[in-house]
C-alpha atoms as a PDB file:
ATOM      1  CA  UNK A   1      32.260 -31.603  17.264  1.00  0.00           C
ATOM      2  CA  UNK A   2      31.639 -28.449  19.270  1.00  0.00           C
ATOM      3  CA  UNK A   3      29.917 -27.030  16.113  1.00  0.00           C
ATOM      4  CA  UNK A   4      27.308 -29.726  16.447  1.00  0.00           C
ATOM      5  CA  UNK A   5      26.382 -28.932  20.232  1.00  0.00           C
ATOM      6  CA  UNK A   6      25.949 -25.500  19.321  1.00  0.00           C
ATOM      7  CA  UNK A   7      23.441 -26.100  16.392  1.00  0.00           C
ATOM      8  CA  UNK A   8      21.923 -28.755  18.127  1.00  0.00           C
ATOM      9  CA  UNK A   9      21.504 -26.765  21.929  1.00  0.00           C
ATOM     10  CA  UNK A  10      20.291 -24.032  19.770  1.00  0.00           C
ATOM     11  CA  UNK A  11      17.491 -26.573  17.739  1.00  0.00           C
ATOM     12  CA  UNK A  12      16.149 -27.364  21.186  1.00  0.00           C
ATOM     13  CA  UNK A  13      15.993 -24.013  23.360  1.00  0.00           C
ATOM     14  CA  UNK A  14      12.436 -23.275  23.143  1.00  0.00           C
ATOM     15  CA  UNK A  15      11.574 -20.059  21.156  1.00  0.00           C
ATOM     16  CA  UNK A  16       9.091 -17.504  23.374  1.00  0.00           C
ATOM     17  CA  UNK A  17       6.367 -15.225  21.474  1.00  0.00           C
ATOM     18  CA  UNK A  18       6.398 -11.586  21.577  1.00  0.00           C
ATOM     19  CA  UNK A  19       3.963 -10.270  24.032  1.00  0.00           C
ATOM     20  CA  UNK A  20       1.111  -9.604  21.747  1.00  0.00           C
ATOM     21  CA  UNK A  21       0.602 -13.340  21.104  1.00  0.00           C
ATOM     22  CA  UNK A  22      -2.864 -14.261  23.424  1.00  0.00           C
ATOM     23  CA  UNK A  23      -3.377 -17.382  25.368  1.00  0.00           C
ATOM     24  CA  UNK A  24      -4.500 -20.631  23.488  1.00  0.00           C
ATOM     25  CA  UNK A  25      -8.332 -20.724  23.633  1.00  0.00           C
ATOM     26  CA  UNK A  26      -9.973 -23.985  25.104  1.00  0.00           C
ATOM     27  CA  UNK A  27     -11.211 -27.145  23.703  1.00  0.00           C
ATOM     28  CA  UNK A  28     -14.695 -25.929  24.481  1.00  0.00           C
ATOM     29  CA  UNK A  29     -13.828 -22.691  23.157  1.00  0.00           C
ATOM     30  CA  UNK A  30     -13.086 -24.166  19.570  1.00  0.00           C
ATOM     31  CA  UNK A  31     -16.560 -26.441  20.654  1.00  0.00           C
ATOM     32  CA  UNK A  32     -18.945 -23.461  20.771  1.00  0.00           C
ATOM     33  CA  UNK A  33     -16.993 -21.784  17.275  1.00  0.00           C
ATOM     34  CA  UNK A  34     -17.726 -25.086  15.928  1.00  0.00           C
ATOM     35  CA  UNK A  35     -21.180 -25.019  17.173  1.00  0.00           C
ATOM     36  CA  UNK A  36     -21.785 -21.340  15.611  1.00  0.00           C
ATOM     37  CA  UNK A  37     -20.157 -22.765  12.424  1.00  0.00           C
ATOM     38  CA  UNK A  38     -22.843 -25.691  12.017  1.00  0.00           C
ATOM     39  CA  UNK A  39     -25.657 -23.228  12.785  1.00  0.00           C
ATOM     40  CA  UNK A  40     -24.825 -20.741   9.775  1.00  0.00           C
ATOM     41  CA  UNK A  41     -24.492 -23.969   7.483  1.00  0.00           C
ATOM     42  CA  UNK A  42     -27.774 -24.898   8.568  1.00  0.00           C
ATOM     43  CA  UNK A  43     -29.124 -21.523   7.538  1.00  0.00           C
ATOM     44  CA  UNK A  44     -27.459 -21.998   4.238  1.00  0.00           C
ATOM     45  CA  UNK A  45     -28.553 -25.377   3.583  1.00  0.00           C
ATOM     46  CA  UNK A  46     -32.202 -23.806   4.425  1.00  0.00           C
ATOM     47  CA  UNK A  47     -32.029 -20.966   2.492  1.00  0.00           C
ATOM     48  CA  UNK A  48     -31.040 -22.802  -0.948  1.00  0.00           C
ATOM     49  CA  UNK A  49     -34.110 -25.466  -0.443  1.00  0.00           C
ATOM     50  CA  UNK A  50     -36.439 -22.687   0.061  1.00  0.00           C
ATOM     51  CA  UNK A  51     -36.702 -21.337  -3.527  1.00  0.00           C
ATOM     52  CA  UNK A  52     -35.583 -17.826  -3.445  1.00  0.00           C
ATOM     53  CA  UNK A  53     -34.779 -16.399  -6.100  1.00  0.00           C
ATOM     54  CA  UNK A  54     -30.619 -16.142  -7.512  1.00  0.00           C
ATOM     55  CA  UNK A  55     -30.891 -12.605  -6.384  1.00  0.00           C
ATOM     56  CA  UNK A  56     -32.502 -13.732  -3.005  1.00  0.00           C
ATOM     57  CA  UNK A  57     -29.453 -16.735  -2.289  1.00  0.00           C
ATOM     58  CA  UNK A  58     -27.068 -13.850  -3.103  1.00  0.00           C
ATOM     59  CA  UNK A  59     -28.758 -11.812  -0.498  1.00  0.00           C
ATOM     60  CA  UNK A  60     -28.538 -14.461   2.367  1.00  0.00           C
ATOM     61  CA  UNK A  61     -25.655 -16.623   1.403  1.00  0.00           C
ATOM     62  CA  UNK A  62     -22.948 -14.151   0.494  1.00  0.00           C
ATOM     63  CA  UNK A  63     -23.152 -12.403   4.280  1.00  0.00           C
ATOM     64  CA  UNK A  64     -23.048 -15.451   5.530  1.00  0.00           C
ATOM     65  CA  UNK A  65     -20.505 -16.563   3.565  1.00  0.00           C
ATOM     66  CA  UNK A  66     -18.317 -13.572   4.812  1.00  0.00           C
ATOM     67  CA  UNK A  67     -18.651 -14.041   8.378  1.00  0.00           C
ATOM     68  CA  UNK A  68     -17.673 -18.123   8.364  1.00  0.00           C
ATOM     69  CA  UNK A  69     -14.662 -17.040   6.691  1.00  0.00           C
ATOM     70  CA  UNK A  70     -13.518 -14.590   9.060  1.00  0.00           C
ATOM     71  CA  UNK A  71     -14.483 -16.591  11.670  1.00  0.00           C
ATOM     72  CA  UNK A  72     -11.938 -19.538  10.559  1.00  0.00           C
ATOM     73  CA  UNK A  73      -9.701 -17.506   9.246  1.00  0.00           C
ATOM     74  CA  UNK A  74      -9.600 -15.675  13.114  1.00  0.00           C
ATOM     75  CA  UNK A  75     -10.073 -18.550  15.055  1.00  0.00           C
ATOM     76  CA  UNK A  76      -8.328 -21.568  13.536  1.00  0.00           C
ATOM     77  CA  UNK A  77      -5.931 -20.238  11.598  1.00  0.00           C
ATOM     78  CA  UNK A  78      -5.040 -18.469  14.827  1.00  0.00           C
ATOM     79  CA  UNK A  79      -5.273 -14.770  13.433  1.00  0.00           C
ATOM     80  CA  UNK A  80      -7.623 -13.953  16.205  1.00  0.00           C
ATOM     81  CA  UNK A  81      -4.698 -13.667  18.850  1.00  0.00           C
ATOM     82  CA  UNK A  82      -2.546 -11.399  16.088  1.00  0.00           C
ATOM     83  CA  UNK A  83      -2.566  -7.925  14.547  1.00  0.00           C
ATOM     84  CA  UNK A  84      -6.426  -7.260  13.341  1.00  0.00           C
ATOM     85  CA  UNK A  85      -4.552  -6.441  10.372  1.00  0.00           C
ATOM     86  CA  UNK A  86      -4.772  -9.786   9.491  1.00  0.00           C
ATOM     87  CA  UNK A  87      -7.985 -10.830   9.887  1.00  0.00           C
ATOM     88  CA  UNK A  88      -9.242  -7.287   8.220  1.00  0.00           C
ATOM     89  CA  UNK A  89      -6.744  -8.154   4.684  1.00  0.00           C
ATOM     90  CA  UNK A  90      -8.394 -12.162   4.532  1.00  0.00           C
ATOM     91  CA  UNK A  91     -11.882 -10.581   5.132  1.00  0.00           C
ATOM     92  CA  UNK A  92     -11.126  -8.135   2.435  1.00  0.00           C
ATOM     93  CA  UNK A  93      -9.787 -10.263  -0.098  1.00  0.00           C
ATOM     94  CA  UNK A  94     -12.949 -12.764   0.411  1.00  0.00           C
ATOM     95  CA  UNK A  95     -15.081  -9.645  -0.153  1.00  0.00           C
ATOM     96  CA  UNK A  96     -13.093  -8.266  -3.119  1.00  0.00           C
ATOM     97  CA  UNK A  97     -13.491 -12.358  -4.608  1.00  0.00           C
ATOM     98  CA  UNK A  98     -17.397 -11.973  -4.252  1.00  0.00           C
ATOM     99  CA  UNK A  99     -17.833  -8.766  -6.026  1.00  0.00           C
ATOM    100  CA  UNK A 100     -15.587  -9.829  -9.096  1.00  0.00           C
ATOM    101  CA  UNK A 101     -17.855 -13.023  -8.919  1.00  0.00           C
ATOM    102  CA  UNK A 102     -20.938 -10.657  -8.608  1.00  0.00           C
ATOM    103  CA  UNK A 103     -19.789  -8.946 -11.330  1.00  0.00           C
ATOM    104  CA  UNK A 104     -19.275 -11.733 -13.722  1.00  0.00           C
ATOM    105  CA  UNK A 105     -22.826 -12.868 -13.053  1.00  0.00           C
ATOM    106  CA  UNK A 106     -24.237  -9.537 -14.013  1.00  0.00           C
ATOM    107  CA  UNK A 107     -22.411  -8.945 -17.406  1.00  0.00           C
ATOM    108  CA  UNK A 108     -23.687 -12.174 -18.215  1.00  0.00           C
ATOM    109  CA  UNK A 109     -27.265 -11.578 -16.896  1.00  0.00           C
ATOM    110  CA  UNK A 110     -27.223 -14.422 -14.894  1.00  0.00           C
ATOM    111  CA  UNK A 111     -29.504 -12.489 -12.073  1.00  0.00           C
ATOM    112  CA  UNK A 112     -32.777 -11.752 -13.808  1.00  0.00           C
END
């Protein structure tokens, strides 16, 4: 029986953070992310109804494609408050995916 108080006091002590953990950001905080968010899917939404050219979209939508990543990957998957090392290897891979799919397109001339 005293087995089971110890496993069960230890379930329920609250576990603290290490010091390089950062506040929780606000509601309105997550708001205004949200707000930027909407705003760069406008732009994309925009820039594929304008009738640029494949080489064009890749231009504006890859860039933008990037920095909504990183931003939810930072913000709501809470890397923001972490090591930057993080954040820097999800950006990285992203970018690494888009010039293998880069690639691709070009061996099969799918640009011109």
């Amino acid at each position: 029986m005293a087995a089971a108080t110890t496993t069960e006091a230890a379930e329920a002590t609250p576990t603290t953070h290490g010091t390089g953990h950062a506040e929780h950001p606000s509601d309105l905080h997550y708001f205004k992310i949200a707000l930027v968010l909407a705003l760069l899917t406008a732009i994309e939404v925009v820039a594929s109804y304008v009738g640029l050219s494949t080489v064009g979209l890749m231009f504006v939508l890859f860039p933008i494609m990037i920095v909504k990543f990183a931003m939810v990957a930072a913000f709501f998957m809470h890397l923001k408050g972490d090591s930057r090392l993080f954040t820097r290897l999800f950006t990285t891979g992203v970018i690494l995916a888009i010039g293998v799919y880069a690639i691709v397109f070009l061996a099969f001339d799918e640009f011109f």
